[in-house]
N, C-alpha and C. Protein backbone atom coordinates (compact mmCIF):
# COMPACT_ATOMS: atom_id res chain seq x y z
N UNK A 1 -11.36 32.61 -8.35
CA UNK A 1 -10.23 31.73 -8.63
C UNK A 1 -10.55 30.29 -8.20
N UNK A 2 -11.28 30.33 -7.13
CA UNK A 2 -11.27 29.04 -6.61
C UNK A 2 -12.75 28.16 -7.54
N UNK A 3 -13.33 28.76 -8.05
CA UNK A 3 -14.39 28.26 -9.22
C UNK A 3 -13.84 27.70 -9.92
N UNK A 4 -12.88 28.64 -10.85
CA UNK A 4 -12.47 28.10 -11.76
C UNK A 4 -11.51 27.03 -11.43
N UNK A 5 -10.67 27.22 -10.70
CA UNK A 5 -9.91 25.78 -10.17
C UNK A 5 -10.77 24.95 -10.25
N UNK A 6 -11.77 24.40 -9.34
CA UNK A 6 -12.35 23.17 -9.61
C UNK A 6 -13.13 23.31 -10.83
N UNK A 7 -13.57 23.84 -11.44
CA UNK A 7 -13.89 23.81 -13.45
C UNK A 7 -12.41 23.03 -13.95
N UNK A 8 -11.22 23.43 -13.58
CA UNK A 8 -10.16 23.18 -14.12
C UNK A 8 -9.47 21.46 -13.82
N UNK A 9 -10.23 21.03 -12.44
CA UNK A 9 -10.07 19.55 -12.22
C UNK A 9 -11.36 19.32 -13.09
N UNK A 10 -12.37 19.72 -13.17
CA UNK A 10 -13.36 18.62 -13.84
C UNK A 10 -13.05 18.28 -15.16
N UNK A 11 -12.52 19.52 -16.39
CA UNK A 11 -11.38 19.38 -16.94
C UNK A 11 -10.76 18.36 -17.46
N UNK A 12 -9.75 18.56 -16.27
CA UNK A 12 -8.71 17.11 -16.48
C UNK A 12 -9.84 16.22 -16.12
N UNK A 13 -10.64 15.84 -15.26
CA UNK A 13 -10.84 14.45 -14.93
C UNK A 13 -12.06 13.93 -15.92
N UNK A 14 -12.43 15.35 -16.78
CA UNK A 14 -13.02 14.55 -17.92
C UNK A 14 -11.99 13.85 -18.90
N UNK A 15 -10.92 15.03 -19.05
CA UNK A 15 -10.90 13.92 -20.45
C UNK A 15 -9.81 13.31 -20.03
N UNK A 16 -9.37 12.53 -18.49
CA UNK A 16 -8.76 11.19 -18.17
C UNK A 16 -9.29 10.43 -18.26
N UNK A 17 -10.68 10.71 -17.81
CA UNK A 17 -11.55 9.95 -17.61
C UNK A 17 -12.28 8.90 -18.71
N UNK A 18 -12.98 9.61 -20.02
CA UNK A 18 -13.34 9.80 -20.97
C UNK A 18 -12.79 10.61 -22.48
N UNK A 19 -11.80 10.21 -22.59
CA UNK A 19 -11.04 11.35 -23.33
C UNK A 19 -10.80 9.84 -24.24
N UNK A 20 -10.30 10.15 -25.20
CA UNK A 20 -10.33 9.16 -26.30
C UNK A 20 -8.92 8.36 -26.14
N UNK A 21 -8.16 9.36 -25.98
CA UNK A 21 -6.27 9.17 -26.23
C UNK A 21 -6.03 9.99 -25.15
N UNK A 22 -5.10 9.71 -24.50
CA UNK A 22 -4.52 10.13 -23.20
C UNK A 22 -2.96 10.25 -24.08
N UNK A 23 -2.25 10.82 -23.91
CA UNK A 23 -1.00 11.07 -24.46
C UNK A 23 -0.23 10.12 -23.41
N UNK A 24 -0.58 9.54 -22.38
CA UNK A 24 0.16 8.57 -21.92
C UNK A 24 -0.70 7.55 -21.11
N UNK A 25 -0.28 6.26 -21.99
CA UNK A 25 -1.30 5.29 -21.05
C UNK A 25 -0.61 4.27 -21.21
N UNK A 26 -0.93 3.51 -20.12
CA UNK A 26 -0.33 2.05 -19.61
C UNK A 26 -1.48 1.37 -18.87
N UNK A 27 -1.55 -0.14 -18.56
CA UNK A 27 -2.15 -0.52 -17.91
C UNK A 27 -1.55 -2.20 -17.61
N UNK A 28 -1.63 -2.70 -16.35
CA UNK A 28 -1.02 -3.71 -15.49
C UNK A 28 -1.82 -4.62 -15.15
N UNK A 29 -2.28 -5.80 -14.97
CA UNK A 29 -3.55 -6.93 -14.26
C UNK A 29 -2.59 -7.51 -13.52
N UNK A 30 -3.02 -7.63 -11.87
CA UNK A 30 -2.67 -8.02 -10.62
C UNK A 30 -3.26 -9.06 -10.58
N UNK A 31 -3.11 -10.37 -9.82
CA UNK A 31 -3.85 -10.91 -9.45
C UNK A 31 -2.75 -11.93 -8.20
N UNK A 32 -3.12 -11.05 -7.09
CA UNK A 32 -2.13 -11.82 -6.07
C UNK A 32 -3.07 -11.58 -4.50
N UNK A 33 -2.89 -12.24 -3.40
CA UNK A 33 -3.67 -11.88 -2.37
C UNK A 33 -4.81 -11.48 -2.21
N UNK A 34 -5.83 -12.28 -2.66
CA UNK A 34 -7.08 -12.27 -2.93
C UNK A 34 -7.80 -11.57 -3.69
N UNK A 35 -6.75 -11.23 -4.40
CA UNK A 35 -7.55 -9.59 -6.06
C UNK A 35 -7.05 -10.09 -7.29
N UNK A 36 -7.83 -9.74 -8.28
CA UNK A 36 -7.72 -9.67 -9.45
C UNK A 36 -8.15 -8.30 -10.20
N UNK A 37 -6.77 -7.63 -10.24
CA UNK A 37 -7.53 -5.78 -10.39
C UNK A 37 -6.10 -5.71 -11.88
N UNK A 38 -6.94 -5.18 -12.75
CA UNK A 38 -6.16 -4.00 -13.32
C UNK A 38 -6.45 -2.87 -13.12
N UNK A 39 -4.54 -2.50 -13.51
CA UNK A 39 -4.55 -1.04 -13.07
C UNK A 39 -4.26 -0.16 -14.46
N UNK A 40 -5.14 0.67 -14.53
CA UNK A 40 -4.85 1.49 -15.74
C UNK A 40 -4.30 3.05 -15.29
N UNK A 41 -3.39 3.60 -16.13
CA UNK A 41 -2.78 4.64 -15.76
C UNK A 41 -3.05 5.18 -17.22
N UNK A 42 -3.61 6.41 -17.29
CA UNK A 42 -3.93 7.54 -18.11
C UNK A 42 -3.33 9.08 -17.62
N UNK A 43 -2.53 9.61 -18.67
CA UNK A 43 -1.87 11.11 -18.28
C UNK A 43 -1.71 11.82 -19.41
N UNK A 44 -1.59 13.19 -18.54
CA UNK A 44 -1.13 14.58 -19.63
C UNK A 44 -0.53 15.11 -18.99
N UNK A 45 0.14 16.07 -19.67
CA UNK A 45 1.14 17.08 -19.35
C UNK A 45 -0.01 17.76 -18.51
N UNK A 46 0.61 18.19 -17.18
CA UNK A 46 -0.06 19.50 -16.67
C UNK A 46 -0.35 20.50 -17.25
N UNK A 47 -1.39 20.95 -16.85
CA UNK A 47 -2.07 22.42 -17.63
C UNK A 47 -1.23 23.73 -17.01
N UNK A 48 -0.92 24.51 -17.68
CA UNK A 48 -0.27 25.84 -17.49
C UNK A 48 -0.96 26.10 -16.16
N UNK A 49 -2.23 26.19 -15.91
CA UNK A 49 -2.63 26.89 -14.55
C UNK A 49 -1.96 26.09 -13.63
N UNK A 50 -1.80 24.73 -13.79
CA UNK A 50 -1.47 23.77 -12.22
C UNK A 50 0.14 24.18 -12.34
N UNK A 51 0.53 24.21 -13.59
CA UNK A 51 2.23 24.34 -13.51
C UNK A 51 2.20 25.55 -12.18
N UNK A 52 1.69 26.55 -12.42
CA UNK A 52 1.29 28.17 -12.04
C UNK A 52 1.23 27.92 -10.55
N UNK A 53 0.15 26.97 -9.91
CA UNK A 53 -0.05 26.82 -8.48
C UNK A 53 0.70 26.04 -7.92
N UNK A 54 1.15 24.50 -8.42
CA UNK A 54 1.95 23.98 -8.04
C UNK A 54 3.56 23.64 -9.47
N UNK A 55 4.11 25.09 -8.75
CA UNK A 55 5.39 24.86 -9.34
C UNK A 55 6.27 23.94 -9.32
N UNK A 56 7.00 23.25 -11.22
CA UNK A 56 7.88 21.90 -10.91
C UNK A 56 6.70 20.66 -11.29
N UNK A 57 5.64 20.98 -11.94
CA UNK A 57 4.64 20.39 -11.95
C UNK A 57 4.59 20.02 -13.63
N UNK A 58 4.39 18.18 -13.44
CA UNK A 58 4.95 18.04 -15.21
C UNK A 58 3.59 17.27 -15.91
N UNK A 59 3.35 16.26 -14.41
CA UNK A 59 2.21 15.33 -15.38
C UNK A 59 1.06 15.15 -14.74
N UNK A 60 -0.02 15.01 -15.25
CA UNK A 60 -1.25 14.95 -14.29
C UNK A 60 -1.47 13.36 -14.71
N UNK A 61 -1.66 12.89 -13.28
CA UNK A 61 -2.18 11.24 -13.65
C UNK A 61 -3.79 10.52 -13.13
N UNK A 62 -4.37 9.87 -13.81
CA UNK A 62 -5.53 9.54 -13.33
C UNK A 62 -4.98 7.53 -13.43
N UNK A 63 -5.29 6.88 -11.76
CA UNK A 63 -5.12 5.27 -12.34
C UNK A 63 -6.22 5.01 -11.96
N UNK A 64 -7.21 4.09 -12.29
CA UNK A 64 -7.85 3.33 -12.37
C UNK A 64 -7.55 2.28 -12.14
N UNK A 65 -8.46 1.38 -10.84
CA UNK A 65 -8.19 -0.07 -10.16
C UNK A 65 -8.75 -0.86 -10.53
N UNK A 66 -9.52 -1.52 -11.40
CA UNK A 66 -11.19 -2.38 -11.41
C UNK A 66 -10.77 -3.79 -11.61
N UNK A 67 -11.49 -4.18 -10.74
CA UNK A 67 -11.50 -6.13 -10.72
C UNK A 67 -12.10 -6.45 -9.84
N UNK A 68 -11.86 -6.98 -9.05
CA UNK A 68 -12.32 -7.78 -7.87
C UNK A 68 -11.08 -7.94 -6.72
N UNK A 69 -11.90 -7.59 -5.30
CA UNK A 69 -11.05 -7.71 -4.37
C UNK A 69 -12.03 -8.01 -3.15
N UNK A 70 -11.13 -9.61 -2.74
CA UNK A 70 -11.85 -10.39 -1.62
C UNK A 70 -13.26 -10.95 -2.33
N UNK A 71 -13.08 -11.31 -3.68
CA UNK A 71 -14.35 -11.53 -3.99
C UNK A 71 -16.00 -10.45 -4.46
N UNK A 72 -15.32 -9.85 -4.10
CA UNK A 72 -16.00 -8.68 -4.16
C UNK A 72 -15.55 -7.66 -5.43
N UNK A 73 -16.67 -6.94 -6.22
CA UNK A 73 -15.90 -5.63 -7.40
C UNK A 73 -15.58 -4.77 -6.67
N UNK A 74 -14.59 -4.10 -7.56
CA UNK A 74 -14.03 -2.63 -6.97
C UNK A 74 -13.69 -2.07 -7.89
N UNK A 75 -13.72 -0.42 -8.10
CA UNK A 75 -13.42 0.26 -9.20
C UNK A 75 -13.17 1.52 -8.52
N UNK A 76 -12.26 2.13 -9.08
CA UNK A 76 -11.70 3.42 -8.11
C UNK A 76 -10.81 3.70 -9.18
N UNK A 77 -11.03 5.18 -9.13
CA UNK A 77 -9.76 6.12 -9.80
C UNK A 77 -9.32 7.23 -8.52
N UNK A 78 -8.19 6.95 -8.78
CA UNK A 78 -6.89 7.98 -7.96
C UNK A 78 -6.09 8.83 -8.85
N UNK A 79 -5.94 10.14 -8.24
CA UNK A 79 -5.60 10.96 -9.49
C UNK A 79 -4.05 11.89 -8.61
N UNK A 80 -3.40 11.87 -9.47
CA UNK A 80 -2.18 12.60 -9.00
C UNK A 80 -1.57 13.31 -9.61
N UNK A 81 -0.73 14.22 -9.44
CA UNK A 81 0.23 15.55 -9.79
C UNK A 81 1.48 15.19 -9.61
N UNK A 82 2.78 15.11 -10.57
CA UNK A 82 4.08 15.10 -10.14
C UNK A 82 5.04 15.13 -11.04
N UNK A 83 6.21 15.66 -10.25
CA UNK A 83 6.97 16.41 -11.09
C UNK A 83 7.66 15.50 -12.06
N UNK A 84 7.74 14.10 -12.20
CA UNK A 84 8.47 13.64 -12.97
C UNK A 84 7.71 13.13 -14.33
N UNK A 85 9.21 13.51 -15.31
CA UNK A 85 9.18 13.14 -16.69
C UNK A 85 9.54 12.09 -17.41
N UNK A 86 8.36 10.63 -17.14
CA UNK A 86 8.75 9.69 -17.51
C UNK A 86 7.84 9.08 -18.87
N UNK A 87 7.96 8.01 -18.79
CA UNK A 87 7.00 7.49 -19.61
C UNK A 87 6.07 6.53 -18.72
N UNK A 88 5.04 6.14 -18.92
CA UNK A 88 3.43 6.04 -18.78
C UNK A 88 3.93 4.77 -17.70
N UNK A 89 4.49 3.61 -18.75
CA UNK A 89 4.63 2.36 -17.84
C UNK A 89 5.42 2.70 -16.20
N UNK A 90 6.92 3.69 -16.59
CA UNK A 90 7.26 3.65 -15.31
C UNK A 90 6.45 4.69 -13.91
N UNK A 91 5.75 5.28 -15.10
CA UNK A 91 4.80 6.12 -13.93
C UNK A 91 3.37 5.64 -13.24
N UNK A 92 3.26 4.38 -14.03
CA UNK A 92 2.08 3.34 -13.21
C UNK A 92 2.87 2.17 -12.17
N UNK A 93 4.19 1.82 -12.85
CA UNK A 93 5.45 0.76 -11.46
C UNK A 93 5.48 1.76 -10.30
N UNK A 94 5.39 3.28 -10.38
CA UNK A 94 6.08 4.44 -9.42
C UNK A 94 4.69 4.59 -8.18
N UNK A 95 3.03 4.57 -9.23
CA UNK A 95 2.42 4.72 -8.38
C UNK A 95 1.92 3.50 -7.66
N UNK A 96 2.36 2.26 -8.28
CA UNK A 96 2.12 1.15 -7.39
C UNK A 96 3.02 0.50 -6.79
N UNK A 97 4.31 0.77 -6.70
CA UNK A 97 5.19 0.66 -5.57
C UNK A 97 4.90 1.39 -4.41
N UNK A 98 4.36 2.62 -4.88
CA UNK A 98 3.99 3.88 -3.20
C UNK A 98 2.62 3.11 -2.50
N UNK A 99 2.20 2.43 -3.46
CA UNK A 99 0.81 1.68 -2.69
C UNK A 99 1.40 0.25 -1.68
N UNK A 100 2.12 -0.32 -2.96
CA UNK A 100 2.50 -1.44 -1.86
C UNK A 100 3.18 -1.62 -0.85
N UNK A 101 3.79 -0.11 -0.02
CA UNK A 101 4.03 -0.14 0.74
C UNK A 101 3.13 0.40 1.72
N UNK A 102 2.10 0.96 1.35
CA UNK A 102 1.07 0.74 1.97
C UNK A 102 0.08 -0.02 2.56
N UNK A 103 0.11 -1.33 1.30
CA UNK A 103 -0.87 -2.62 1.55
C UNK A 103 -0.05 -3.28 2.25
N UNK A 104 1.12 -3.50 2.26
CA UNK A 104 1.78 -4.61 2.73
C UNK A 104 2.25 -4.49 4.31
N UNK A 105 2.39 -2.81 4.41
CA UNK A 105 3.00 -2.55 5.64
C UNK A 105 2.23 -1.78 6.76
N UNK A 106 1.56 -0.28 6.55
CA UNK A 106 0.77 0.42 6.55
C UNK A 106 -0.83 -0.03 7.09
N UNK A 107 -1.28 -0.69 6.11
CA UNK A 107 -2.62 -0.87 6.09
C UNK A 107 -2.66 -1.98 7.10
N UNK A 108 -2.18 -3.26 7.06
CA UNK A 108 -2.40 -4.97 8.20
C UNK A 108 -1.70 -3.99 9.38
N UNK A 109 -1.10 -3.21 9.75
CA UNK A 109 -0.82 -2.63 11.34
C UNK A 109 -1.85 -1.90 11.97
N UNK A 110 -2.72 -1.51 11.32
CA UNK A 110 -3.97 -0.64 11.51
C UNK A 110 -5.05 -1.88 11.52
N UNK A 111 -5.43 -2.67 10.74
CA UNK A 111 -6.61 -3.19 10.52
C UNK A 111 -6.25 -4.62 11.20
N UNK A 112 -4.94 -5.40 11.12
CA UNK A 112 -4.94 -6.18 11.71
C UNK A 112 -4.21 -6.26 13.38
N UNK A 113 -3.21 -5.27 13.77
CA UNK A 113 -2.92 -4.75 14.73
C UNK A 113 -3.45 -3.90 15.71
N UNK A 114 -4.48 -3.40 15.25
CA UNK A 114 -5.05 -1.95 15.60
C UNK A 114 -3.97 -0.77 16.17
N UNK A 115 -3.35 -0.58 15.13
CA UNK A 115 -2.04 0.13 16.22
C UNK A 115 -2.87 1.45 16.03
N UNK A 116 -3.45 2.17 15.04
CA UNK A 116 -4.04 3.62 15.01
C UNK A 116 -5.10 3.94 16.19
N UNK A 117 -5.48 2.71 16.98
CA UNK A 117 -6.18 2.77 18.04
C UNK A 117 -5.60 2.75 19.63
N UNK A 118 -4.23 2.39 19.20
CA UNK A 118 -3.12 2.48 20.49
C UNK A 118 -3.32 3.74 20.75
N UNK A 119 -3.50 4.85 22.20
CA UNK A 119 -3.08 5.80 23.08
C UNK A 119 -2.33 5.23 24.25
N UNK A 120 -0.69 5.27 23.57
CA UNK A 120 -0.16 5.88 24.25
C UNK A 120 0.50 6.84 25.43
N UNK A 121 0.93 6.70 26.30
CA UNK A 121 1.43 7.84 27.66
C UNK A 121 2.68 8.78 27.15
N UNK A 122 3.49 7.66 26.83
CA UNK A 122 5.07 8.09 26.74
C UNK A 122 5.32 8.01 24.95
N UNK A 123 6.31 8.50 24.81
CA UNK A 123 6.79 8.39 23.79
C UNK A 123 7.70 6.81 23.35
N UNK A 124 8.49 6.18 24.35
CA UNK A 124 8.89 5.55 24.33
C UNK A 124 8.24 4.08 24.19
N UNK A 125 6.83 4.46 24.73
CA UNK A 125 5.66 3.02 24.29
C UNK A 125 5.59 3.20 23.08
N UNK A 126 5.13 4.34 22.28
CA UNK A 126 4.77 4.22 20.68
C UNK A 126 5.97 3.47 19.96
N UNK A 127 7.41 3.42 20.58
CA UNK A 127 8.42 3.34 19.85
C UNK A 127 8.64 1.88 20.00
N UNK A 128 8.52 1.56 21.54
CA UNK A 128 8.54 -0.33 22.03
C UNK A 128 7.47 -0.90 21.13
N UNK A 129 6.06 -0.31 21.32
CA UNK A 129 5.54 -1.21 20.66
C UNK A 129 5.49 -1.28 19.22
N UNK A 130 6.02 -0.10 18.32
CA UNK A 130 5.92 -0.30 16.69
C UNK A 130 7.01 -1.01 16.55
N UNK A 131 8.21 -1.40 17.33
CA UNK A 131 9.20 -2.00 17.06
C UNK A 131 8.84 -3.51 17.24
N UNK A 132 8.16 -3.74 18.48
CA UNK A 132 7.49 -5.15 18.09
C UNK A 132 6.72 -5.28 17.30
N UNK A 133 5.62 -4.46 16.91
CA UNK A 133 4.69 -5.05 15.63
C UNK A 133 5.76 -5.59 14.16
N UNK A 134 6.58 -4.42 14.59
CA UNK A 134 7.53 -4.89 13.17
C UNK A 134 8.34 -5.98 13.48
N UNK A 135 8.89 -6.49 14.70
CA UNK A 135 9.47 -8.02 14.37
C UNK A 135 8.59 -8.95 14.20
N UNK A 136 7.12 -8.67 14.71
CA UNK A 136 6.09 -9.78 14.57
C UNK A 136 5.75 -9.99 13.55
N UNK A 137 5.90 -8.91 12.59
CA UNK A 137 5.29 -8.95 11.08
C UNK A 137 6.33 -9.82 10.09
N UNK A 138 7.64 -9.32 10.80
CA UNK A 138 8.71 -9.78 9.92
C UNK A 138 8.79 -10.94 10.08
N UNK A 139 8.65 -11.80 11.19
CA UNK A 139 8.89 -12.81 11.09
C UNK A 139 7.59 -13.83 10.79
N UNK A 140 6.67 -13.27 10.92
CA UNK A 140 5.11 -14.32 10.50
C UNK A 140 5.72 -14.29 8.55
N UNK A 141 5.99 -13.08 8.65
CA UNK A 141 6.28 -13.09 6.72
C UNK A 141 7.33 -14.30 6.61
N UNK A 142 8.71 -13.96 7.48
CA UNK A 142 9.66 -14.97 6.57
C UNK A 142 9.43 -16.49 6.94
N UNK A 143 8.30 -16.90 7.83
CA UNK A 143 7.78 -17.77 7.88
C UNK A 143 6.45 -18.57 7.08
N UNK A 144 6.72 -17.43 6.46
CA UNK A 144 5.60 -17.75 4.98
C UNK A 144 4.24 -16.96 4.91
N UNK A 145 3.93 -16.58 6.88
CA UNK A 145 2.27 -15.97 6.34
C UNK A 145 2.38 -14.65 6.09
N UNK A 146 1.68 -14.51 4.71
CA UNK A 146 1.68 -12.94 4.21
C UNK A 146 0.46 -12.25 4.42
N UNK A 147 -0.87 -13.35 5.05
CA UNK A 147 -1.82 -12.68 6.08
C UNK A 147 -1.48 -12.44 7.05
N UNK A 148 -1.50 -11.46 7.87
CA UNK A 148 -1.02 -11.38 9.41
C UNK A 148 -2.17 -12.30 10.28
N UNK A 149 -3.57 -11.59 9.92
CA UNK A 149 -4.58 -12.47 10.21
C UNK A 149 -4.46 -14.55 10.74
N UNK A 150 -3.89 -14.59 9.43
CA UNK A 150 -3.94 -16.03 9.46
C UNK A 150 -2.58 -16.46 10.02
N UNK A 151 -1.52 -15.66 10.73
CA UNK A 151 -0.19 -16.01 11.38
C UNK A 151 -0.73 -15.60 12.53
N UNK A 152 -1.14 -14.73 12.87
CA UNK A 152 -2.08 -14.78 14.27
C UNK A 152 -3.16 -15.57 14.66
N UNK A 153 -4.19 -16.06 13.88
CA UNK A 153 -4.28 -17.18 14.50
C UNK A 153 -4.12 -18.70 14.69
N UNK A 154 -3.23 -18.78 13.64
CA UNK A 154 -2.22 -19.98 13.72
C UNK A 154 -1.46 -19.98 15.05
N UNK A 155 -0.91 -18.59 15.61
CA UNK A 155 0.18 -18.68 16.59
C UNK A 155 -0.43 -17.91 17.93
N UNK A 156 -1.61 -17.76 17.70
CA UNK A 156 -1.95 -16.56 18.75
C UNK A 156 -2.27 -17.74 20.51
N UNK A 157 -2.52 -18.82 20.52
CA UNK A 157 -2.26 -20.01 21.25
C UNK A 157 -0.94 -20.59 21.79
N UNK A 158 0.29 -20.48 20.49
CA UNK A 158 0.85 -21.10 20.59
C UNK A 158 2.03 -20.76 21.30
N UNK A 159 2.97 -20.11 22.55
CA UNK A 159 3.78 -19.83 22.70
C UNK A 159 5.13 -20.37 22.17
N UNK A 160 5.33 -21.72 22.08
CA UNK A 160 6.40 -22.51 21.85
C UNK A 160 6.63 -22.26 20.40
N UNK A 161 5.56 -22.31 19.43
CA UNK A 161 5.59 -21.59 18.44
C UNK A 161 6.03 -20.98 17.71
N UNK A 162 5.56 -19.97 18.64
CA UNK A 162 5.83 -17.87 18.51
C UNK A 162 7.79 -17.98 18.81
N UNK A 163 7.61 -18.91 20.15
CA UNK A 163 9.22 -18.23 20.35
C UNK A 163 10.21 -19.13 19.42
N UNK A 164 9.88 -19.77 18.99
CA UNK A 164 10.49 -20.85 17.72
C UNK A 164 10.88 -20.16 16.57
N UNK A 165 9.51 -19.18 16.07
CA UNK A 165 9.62 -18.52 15.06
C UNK A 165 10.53 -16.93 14.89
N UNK A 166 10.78 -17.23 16.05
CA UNK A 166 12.01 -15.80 16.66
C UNK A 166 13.50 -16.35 16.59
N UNK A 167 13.29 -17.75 16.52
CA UNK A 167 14.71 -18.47 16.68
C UNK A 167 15.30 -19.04 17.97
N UNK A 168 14.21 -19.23 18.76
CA UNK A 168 14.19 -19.40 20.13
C UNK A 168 14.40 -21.18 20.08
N UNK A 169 14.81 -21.86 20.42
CA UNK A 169 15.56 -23.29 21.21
C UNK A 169 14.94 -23.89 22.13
N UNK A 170 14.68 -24.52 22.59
CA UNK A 170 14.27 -24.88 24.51
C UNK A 170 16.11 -25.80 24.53
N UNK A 171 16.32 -25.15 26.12
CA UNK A 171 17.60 -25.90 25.93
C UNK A 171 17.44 -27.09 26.30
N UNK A 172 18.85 -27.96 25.95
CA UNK A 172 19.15 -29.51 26.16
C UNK A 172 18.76 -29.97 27.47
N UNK A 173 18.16 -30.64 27.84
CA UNK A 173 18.40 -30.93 29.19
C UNK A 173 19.32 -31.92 29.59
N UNK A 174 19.82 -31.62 31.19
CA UNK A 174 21.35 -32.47 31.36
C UNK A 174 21.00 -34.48 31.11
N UNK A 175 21.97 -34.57 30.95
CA UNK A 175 21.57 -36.21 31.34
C UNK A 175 21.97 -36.76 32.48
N UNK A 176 20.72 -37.84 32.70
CA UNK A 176 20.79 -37.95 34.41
C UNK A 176 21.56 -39.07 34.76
N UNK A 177 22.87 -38.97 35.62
CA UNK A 177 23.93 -40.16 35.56
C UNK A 177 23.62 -40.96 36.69
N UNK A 178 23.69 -42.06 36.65
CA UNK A 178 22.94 -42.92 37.09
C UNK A 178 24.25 -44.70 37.82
């Protein structure tokens, strides 16, 4: 069984891959935050066997990324299973909304935070400190930087700054009567 299962992805991922007509295709060109990628989305109805293993099972999707990112090429296909019955375009908006909350939120807390490298004691540190990464993020954003990178080191010096950008004041000082 388990042979033929993977015979049965190579299968699909031939003819997503290479298949002439995909019974559903769409495709999107990005070009925001240092990429220029289209995304192509190619699908079929699930095959009777996947309906079989994973029940509720409607469309098999293969997207494709290729462009350039950071200057650099990139080409990648991601392939997915799911139960909904849409059409092509809203099922390439569906799988790149689940990404961008990945790139945007997910991914700069790890790579630019290192939070996946935080150990923790208590439970209550994991919770203090993801709650600050998230006001720090929020507010470098509504202050315009959508690199974290480059709001950190714009501000990573600057205290008066940092507490400015929180909404912080220095108070009045009195006047001296004389």
């Amino acid at each position: 069984m388990k042979h033929s299962r993977h015979k049965g992805f190579q299968v699909i991922k031939a003819r997503l891959t290479y298949g002439r007509k995909a019974p559903l295709q769409a495709s999107k060109r990005e070009c925001k935050h240092r990429q220029d990628i289209t995304w192509t989305l190619r699908a079929m109805p699930a095959p009777e066997w996947v309906v079989e293993n994973w029940p509720g099972s409607a469309t098999v999707i293969a997207v494709r990324g290729k462009g350039r990112r950071d200057g650099k090429p990139t080409d990648e296909t991601l392939y997915y299973v799911t139960s909904l019955r849409t059409g092509a375009e809203a099922l390439l908006r569906h799988v790149r909304d689940r990404w961008s909350i990945e790139n945007i939120w997910h991914w700069p807390r790890d790579t630019q935070l290192k939070e996946d490298a935080h150990r923790y004691r208590e439970a209550n540190g994991v919770q203090i400190m993801a709650t600050l990464r998230s006001l720090a993020m929020y507010a470098l954003r509504l202050d315009g930087f959508w690199s974290i990178t480059e709001g950190l080191a714009a501000l990573a010096h600057d205290i008066r700054g940092m507490l400015e950008l929180l909404g912080w004041r220095e108070p009045a000082q009195p006047q001296a009567s004389g």
